[in-house]
C-alpha atoms as a PDB file:
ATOM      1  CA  UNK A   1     -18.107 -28.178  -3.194  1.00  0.00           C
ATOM      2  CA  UNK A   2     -15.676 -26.656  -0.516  1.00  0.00           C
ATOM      3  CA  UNK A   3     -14.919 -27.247   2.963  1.00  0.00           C
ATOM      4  CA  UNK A   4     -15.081 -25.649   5.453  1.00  0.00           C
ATOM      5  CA  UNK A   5     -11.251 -25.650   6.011  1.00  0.00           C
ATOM      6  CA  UNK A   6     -11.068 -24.662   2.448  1.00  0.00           C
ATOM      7  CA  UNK A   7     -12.943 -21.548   3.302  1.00  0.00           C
ATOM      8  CA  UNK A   8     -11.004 -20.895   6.298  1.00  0.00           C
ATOM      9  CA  UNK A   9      -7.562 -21.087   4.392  1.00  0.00           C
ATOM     10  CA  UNK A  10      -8.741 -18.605   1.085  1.00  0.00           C
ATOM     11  CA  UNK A  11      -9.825 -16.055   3.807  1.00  0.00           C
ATOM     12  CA  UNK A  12      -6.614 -16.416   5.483  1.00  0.00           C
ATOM     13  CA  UNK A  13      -5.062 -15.911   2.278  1.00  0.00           C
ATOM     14  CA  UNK A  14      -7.218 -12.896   1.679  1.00  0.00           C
ATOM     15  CA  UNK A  15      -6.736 -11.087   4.684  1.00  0.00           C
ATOM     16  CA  UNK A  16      -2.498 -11.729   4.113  1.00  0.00           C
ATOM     17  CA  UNK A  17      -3.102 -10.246   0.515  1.00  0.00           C
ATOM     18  CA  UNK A  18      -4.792  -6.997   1.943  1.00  0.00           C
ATOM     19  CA  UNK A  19      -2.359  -6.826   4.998  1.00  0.00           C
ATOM     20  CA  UNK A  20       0.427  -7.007   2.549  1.00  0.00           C
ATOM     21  CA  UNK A  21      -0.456  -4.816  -0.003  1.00  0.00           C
ATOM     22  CA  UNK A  22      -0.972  -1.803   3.255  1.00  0.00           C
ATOM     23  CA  UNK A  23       2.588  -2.879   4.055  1.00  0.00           C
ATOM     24  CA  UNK A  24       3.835  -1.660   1.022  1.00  0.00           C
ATOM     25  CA  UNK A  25       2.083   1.182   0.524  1.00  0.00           C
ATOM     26  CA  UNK A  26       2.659   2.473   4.205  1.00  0.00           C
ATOM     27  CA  UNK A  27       6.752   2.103   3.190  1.00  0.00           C
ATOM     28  CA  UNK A  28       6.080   4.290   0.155  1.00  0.00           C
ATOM     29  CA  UNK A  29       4.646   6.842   2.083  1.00  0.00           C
ATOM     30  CA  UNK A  30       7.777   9.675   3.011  1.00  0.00           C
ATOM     31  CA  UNK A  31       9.087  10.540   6.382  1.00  0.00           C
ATOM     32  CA  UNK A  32      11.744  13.110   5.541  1.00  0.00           C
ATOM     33  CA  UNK A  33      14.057  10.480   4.760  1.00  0.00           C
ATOM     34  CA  UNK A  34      14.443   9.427   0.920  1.00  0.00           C
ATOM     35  CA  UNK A  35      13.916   5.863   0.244  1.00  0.00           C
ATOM     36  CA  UNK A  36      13.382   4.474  -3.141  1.00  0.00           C
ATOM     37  CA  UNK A  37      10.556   2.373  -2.376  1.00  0.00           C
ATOM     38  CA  UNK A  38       9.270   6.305  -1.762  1.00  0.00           C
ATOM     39  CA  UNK A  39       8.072   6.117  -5.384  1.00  0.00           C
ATOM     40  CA  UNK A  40       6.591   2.481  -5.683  1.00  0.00           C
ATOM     41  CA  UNK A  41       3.067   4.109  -5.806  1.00  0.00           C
ATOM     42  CA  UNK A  42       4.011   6.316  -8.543  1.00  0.00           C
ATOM     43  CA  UNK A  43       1.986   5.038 -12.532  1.00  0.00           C
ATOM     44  CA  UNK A  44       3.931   6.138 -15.456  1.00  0.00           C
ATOM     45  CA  UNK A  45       1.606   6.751 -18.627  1.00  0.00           C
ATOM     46  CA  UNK A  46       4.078   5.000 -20.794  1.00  0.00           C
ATOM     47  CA  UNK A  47       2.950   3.286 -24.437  1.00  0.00           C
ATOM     48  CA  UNK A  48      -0.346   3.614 -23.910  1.00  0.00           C
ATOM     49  CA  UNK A  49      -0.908   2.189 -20.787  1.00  0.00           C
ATOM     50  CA  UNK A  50      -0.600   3.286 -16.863  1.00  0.00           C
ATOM     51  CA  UNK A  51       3.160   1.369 -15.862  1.00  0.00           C
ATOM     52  CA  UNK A  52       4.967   1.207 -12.113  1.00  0.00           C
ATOM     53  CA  UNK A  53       7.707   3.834 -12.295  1.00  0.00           C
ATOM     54  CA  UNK A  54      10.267   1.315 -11.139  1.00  0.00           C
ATOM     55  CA  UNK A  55       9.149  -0.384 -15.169  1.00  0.00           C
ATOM     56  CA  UNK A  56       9.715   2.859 -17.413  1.00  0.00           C
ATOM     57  CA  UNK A  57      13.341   4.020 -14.843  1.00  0.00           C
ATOM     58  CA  UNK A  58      15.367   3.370 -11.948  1.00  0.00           C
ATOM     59  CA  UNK A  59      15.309   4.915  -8.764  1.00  0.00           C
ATOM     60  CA  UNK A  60      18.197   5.493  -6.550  1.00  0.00           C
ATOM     61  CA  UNK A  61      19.222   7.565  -3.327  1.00  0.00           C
ATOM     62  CA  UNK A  62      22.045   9.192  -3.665  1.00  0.00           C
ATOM     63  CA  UNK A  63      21.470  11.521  -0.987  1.00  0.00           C
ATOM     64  CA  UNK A  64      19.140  11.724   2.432  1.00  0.00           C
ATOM     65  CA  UNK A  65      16.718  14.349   0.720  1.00  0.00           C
ATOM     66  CA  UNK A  66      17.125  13.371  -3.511  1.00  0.00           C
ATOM     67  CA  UNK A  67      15.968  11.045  -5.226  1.00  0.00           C
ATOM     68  CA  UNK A  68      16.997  10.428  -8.802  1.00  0.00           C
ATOM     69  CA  UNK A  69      14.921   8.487 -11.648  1.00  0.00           C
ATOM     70  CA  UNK A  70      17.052   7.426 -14.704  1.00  0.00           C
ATOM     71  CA  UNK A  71      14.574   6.628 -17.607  1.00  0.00           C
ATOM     72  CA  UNK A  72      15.539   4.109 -19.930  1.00  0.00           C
ATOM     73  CA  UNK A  73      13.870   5.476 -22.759  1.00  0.00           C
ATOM     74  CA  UNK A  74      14.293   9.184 -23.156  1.00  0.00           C
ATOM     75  CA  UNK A  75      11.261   9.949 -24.628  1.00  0.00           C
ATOM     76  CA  UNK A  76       9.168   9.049 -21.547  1.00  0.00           C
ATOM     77  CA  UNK A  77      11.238  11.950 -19.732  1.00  0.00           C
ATOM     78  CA  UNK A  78       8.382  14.252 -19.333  1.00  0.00           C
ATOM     79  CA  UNK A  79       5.862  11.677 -18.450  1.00  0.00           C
ATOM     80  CA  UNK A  80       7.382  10.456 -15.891  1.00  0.00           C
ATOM     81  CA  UNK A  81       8.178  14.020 -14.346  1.00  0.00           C
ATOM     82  CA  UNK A  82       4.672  14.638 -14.832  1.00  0.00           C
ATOM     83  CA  UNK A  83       3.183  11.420 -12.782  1.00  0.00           C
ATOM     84  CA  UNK A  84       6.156  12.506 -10.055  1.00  0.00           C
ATOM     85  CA  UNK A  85       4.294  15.990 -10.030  1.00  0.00           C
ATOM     86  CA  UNK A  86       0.613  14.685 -10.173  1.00  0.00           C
ATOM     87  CA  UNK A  87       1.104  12.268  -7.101  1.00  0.00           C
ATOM     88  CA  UNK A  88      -0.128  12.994  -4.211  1.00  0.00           C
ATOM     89  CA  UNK A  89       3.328  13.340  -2.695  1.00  0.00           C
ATOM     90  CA  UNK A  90       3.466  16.569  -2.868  1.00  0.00           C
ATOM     91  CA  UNK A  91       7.089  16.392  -5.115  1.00  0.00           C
ATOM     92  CA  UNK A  92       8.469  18.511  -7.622  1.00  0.00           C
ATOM     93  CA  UNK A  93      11.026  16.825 -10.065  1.00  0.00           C
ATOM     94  CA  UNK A  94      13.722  18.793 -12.418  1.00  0.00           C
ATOM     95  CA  UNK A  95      15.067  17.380 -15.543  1.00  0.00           C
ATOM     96  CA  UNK A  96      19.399  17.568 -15.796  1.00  0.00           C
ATOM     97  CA  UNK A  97      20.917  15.897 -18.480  1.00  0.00           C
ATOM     98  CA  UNK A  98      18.337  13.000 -18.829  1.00  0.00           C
ATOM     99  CA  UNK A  99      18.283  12.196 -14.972  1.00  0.00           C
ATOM    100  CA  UNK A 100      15.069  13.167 -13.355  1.00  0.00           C
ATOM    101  CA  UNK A 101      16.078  14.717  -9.780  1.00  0.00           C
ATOM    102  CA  UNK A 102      13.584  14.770  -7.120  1.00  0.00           C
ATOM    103  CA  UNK A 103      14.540  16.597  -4.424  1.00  0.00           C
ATOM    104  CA  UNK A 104      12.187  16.252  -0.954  1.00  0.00           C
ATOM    105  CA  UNK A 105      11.158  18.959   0.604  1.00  0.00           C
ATOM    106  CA  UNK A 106      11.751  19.139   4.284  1.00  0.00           C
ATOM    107  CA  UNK A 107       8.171  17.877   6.009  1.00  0.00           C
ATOM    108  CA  UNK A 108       6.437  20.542   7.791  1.00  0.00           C
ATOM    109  CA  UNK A 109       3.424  20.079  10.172  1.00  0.00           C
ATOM    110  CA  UNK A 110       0.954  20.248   7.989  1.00  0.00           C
ATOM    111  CA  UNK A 111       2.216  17.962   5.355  1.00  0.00           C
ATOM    112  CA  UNK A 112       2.970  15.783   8.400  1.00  0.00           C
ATOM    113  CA  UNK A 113      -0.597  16.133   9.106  1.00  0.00           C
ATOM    114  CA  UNK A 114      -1.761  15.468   5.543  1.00  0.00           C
ATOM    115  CA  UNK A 115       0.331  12.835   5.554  1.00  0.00           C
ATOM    116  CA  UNK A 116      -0.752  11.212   8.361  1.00  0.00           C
ATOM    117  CA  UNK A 117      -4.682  11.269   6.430  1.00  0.00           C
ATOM    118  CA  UNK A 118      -3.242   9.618   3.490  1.00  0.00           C
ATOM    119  CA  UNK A 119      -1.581   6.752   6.149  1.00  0.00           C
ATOM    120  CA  UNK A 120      -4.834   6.457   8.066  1.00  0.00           C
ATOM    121  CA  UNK A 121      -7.153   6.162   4.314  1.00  0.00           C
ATOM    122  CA  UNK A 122      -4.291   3.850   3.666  1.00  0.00           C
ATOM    123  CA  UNK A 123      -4.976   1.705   6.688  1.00  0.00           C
ATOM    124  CA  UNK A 124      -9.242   1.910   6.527  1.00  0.00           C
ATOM    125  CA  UNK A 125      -8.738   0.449   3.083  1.00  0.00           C
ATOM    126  CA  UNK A 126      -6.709  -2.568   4.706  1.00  0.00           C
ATOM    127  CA  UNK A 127      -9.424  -3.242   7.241  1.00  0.00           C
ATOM    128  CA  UNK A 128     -12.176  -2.879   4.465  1.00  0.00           C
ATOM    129  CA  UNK A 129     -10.091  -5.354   2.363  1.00  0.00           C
ATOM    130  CA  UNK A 130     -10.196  -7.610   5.716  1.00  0.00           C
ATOM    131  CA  UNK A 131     -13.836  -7.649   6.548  1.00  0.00           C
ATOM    132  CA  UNK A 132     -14.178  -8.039   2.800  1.00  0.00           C
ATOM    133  CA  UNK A 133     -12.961 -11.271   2.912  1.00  0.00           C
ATOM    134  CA  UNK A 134     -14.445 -12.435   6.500  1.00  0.00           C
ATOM    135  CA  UNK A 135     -17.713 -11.471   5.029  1.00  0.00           C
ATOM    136  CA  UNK A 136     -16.998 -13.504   1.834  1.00  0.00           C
ATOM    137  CA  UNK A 137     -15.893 -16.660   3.877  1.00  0.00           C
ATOM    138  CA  UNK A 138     -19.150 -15.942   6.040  1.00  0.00           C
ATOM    139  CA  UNK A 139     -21.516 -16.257   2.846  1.00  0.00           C
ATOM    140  CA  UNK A 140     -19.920 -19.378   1.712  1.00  0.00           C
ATOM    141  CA  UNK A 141     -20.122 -21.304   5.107  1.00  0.00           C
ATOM    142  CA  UNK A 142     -23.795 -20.289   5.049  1.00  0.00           C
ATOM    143  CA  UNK A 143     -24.468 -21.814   1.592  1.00  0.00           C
ATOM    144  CA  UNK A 144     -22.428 -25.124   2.888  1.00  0.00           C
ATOM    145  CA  UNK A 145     -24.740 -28.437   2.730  1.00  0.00           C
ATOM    146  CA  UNK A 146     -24.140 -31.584   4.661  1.00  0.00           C
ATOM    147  CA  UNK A 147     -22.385 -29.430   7.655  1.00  0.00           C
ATOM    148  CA  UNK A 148     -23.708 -29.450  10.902  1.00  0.00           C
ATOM    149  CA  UNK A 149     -24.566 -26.477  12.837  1.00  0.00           C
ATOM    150  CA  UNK A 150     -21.911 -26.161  15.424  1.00  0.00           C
ATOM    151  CA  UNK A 151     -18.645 -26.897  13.191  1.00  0.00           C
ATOM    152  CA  UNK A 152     -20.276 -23.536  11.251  1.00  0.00           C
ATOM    153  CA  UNK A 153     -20.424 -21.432  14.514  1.00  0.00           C
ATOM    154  CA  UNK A 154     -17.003 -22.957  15.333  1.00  0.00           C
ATOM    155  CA  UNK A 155     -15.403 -21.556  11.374  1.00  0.00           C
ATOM    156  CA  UNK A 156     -17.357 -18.599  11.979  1.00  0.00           C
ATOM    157  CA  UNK A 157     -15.689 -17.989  15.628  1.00  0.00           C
ATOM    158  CA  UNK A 158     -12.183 -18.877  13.804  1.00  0.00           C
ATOM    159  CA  UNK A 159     -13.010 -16.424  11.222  1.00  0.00           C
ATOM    160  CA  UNK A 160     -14.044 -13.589  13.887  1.00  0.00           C
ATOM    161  CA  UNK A 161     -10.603 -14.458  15.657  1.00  0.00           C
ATOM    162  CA  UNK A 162      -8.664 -14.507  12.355  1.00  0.00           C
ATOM    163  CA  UNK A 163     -10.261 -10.909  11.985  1.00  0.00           C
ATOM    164  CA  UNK A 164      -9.306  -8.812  15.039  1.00  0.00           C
ATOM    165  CA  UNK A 165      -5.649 -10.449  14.648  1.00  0.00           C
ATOM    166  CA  UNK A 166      -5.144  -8.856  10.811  1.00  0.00           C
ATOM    167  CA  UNK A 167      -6.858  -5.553  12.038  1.00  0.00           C
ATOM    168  CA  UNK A 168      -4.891  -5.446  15.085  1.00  0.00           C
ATOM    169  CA  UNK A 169      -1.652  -6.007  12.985  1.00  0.00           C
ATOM    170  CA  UNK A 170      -2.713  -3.004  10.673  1.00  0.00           C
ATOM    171  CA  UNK A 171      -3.502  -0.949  13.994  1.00  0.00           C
ATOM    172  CA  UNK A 172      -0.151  -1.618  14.938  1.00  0.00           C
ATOM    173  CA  UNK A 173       1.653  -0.405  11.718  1.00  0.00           C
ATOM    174  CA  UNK A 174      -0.548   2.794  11.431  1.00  0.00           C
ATOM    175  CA  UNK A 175       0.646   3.230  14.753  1.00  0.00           C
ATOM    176  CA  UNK A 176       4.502   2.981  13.749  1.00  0.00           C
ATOM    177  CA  UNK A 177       4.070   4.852  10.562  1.00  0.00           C
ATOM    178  CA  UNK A 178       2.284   7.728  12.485  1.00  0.00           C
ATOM    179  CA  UNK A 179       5.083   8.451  15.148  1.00  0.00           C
ATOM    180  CA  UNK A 180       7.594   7.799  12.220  1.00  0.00           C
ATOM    181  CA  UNK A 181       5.839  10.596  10.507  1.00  0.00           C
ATOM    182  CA  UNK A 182       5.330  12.647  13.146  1.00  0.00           C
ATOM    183  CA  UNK A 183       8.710  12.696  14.806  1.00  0.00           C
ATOM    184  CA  UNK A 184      10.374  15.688  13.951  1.00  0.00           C
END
C-alpha cells in the first residue's frame, strides 16, 4: 500500500525523467553549429540489433560545419552511413579512408522551419510524458483507502502545481531552442 507522499515523489520522478530525456534530445537537434551530441539520436543497425551511434563509433568536431564518425569495426561502415542518411537530419555522410565525414549543410529557412516542427513534436511529447504521469499519480490517490478527503485534494493540488512547473520549464527550452534555431 503507498502513500500518498510516495505517490507524490514517483510522479516527481516521472515528470524529471520526461523533462530530461526532451533536454537531450533538444541538444541533438542542429543549429548550424556542429556539436557531437548532434548525433546522439542517431540508431546504428549493428549485430542484429538497433545500437546508439556513439556504441558502434566515435564522434568528434573537428571543424564548425564537420563532423567525423570513426567506426571501430569496419564492417559496420556502411550501416552507419546509412542510419546518418535515413535520420531525419537531413545529413549526407562520405566515406574517406574508414572515417565517416559528415559535413552540415548551411541551415536555410526552411530547414530552420522544419526544424523548428521537429523541436516543437519534440517538446508536445515532453508535456504528454508529464500529464502522463500526473494522470498516473491521480489514479493511484483515487484508489488510496484509509485517507481522508482533504489530504487527497491537497496531493492532487501539489500534483496540479508540480505540473505547470515541468511544462513551464519545457516552454521555456522550446523557447531557447527556437531563437537558437532561428537566429541566422
Amino acid at each position: 500500500m503507498m502513500t500518498i507522499a510516495q505517490i507524490t515523489r514517483e510522479c516527481r520522478a516521472a515528470m524529471e525523467k520526461s523533462l530530461e530525456s526532451s533536454k537531450r534530445e533538444l541538444a541533438s537537434i542542429r543549429t548550424g553549429k556542429a556539436t557531437t551530441s548532434l548525433l546522439d539520436t542517431v540508431r546504428v543497425d549493428a549485430y542484429g540489433q538497433m545500437m546508439p551511434l556513439n556504441q558502434v563509433g566515435s564522434v568528434s568536431a573537428p571543424e564548425t560545419r564537420l563532423l567525423t564518425v570513426t567506426p571501430w569495426d569496419k564492417g559496420l561502415t556502411s550501416a552507419i552511413e546509412k542510419a546518418l542518411r535515413e535520420s531525419d537530419l537531413g545529413l549526407n555522410p562520405m566515406t574517406q579512408a574508414g572515417v565517416i565525414r559528415v559535413p552540415l549543410p548551411a541551415l536555410n529557412e526552411q530547414r530552420r522551419k522544419d526544424l523548428v516542427k521537429v523541436v516543437h513534436k519534440l517538446a508536445e511529447e515532453a508535456r504528454i510524458g508529464i500529464r502522463h504521469a500526473r494522470t498516473d499519480a491521480r489514479d493511484k490517490l483515487k484508489k488510496l483507502e484509509k485517507q481522508s478527503e482533504d489530504d487527497v485534494k491537497q496531493a492532487e493540488k501539489e500534483l496540479q502545481k508540480l505540473h505547470d512547473e515541468q511544462i513551464a520549464r519545457i516552454d521555456e527550452l522550446l523557447k531557447g531552442k527556437e531563437a537558437e534555431i532561428m537566429e541566422v
